[in-house]
C-alpha atoms as a PDB file:
ATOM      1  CA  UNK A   1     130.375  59.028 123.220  1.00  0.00           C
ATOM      2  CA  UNK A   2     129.310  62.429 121.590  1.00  0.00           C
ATOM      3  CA  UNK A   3     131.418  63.688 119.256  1.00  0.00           C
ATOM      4  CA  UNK A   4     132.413  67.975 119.725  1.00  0.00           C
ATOM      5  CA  UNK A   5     130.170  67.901 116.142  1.00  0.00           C
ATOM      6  CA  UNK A   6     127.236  66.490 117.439  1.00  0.00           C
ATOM      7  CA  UNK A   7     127.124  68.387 120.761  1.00  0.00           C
ATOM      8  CA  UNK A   8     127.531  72.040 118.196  1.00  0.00           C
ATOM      9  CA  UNK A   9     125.132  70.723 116.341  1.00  0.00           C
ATOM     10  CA  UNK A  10     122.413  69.971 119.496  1.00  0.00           C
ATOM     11  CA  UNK A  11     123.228  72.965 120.900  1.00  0.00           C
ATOM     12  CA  UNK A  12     122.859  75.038 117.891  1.00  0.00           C
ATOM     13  CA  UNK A  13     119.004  73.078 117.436  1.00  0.00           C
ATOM     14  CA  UNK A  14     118.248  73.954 121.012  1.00  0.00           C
ATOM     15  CA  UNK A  15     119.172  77.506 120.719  1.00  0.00           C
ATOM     16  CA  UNK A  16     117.045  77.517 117.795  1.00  0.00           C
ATOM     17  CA  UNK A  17     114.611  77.036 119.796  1.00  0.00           C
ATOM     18  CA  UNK A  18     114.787  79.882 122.000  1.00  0.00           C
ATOM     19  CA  UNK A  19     114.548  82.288 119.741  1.00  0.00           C
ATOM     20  CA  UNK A  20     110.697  83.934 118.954  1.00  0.00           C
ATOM     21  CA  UNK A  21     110.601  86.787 116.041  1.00  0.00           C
ATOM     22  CA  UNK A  22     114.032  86.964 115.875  1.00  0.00           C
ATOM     23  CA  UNK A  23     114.994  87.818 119.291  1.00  0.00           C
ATOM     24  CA  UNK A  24     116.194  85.493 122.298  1.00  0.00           C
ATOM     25  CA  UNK A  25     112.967  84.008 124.422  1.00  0.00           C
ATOM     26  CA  UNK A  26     114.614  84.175 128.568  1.00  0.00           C
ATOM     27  CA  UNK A  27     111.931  82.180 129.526  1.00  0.00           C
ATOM     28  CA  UNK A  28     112.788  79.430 126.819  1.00  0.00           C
ATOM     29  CA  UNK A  29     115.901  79.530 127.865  1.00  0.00           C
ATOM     30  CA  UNK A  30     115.824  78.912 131.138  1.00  0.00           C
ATOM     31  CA  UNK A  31     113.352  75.771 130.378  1.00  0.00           C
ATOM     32  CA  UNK A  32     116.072  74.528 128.005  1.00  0.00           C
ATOM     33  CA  UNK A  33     118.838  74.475 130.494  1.00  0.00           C
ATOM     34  CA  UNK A  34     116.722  73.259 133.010  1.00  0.00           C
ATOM     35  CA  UNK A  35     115.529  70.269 130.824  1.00  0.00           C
ATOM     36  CA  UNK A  36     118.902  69.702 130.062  1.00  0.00           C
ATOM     37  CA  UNK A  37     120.288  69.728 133.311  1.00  0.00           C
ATOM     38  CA  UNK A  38     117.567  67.086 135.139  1.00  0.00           C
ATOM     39  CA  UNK A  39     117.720  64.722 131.912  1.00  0.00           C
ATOM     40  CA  UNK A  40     121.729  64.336 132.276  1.00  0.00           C
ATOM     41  CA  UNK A  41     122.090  62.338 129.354  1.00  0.00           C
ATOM     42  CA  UNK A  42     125.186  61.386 128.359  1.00  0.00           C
ATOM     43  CA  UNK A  43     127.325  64.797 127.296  1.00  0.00           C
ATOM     44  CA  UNK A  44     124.556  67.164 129.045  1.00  0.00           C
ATOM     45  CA  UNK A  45     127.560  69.364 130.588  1.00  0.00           C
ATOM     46  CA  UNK A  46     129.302  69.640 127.569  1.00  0.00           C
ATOM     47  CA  UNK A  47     126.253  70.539 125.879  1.00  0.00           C
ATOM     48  CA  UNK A  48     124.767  72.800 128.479  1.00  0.00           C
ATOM     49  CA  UNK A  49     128.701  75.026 127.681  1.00  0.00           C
ATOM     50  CA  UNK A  50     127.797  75.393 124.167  1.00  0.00           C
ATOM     51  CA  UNK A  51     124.513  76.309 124.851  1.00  0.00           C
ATOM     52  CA  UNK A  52     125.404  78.688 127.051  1.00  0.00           C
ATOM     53  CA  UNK A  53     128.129  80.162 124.749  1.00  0.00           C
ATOM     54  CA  UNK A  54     125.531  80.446 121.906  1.00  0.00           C
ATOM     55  CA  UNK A  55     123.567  82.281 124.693  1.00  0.00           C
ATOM     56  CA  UNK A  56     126.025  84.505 125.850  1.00  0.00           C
ATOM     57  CA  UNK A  57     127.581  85.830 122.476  1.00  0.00           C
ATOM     58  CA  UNK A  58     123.869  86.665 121.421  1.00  0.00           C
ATOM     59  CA  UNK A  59     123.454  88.662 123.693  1.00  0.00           C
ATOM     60  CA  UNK A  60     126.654  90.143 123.140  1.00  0.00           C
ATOM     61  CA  UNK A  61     125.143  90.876 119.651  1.00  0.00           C
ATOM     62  CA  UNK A  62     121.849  92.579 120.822  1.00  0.00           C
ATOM     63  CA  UNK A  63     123.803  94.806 123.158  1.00  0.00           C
ATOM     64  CA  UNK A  64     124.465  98.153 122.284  1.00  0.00           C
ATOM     65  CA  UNK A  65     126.406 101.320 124.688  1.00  0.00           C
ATOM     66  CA  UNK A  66     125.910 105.295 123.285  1.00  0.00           C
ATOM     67  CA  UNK A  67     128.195 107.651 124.892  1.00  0.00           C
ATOM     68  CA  UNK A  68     127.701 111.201 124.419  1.00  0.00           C
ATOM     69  CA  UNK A  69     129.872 114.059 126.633  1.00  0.00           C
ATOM     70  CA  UNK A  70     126.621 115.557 128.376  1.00  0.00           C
ATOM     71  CA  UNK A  71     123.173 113.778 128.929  1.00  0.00           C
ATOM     72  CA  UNK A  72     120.929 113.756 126.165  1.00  0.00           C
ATOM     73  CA  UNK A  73     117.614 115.332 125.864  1.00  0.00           C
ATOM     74  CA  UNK A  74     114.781 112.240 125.876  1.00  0.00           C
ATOM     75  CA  UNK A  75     113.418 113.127 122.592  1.00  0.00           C
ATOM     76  CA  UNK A  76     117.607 112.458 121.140  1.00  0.00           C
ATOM     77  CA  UNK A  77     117.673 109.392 122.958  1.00  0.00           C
ATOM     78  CA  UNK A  78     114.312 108.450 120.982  1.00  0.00           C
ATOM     79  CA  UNK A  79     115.662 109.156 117.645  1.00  0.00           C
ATOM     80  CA  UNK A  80     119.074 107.472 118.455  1.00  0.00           C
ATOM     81  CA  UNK A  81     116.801 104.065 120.139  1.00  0.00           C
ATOM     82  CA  UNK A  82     114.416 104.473 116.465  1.00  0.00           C
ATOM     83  CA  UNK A  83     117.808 104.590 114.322  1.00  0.00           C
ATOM     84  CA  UNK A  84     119.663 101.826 115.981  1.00  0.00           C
ATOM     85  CA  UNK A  85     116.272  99.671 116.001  1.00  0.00           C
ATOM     86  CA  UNK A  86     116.031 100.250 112.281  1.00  0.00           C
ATOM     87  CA  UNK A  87     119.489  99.585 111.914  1.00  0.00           C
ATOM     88  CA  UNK A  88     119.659  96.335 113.939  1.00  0.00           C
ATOM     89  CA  UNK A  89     116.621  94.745 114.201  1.00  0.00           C
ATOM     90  CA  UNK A  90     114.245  94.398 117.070  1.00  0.00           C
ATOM     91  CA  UNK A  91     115.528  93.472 120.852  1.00  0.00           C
ATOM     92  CA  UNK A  92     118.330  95.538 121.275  1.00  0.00           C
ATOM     93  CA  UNK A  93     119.759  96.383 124.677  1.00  0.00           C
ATOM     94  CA  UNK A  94     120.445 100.109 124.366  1.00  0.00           C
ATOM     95  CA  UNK A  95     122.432 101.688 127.190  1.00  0.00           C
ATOM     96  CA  UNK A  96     123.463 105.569 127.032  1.00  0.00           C
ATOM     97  CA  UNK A  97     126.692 106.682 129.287  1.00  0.00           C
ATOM     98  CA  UNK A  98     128.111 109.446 129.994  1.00  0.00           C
ATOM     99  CA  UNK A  99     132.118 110.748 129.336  1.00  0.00           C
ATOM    100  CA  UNK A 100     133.074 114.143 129.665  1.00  0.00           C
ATOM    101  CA  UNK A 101     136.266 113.456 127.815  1.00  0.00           C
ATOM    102  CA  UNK A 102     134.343 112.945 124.839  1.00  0.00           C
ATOM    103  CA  UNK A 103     134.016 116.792 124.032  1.00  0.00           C
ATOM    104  CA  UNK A 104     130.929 116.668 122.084  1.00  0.00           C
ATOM    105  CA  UNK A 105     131.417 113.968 120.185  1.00  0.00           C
ATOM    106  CA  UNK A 106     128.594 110.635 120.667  1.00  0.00           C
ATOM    107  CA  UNK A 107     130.083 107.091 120.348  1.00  0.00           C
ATOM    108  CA  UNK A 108     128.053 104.122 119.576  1.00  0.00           C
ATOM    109  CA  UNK A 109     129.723 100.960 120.353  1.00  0.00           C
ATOM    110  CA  UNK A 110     127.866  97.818 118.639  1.00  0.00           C
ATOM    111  CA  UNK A 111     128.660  94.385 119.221  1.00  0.00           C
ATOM    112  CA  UNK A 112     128.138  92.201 116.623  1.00  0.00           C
END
């Protein structure tokens, strides 16, 4: 039987893994949770849920929501994409909204 420390520990490797340059590979994985799933070894579901949590809270990390009171010009949108990039690192999921209630104010809301 697999102790919850080993399973952390495999999952952890396997996410390892997936990750190219410092930024989560979707291709890797879904080969990893396929390769899981069909060798059903003993503890695969168990270690398929921590895999997927590692998964999940990453990107949770590498998302990022601006919300400005009007829509912003492209060229604003570039310099706020070149800051956060610079800021974060590489990968990020950059989504702009808009709030009216905001009254000219811009809110960047970072996961991390």
């Amino acid at each position: 039987m697999k102790t919850v420390k080993q399973v952390k520990r495999e999952a952890r490797y396997l996410f390892r893994l997936c990750l190219v340059d410092g930024s989560l590979d979707e291709n890797r994985v879904q080969q990893v949770i396929k390769g899981v799933l069909s060798a059903k070894r003993h503890g695969y579901l168990a270690l398929e849920n921590q895999f997927e949590r590692l998964v999940r809270l990453e990107r949770i990390r590498q998302s990022t929501e601006v919300r400005t009171e009007t829509k912003s010009p492209a060229e604003v949108r570039t310099n706020v994409e070149d800051s956060l990039v610079r800021m974060r690192g590489p990968g990020l999921n950059i989504s702009f909204t808009q709030r009216p209630a905001l009254n000219g104010r811009r809110r960047v809301r970072a996961a991390s």
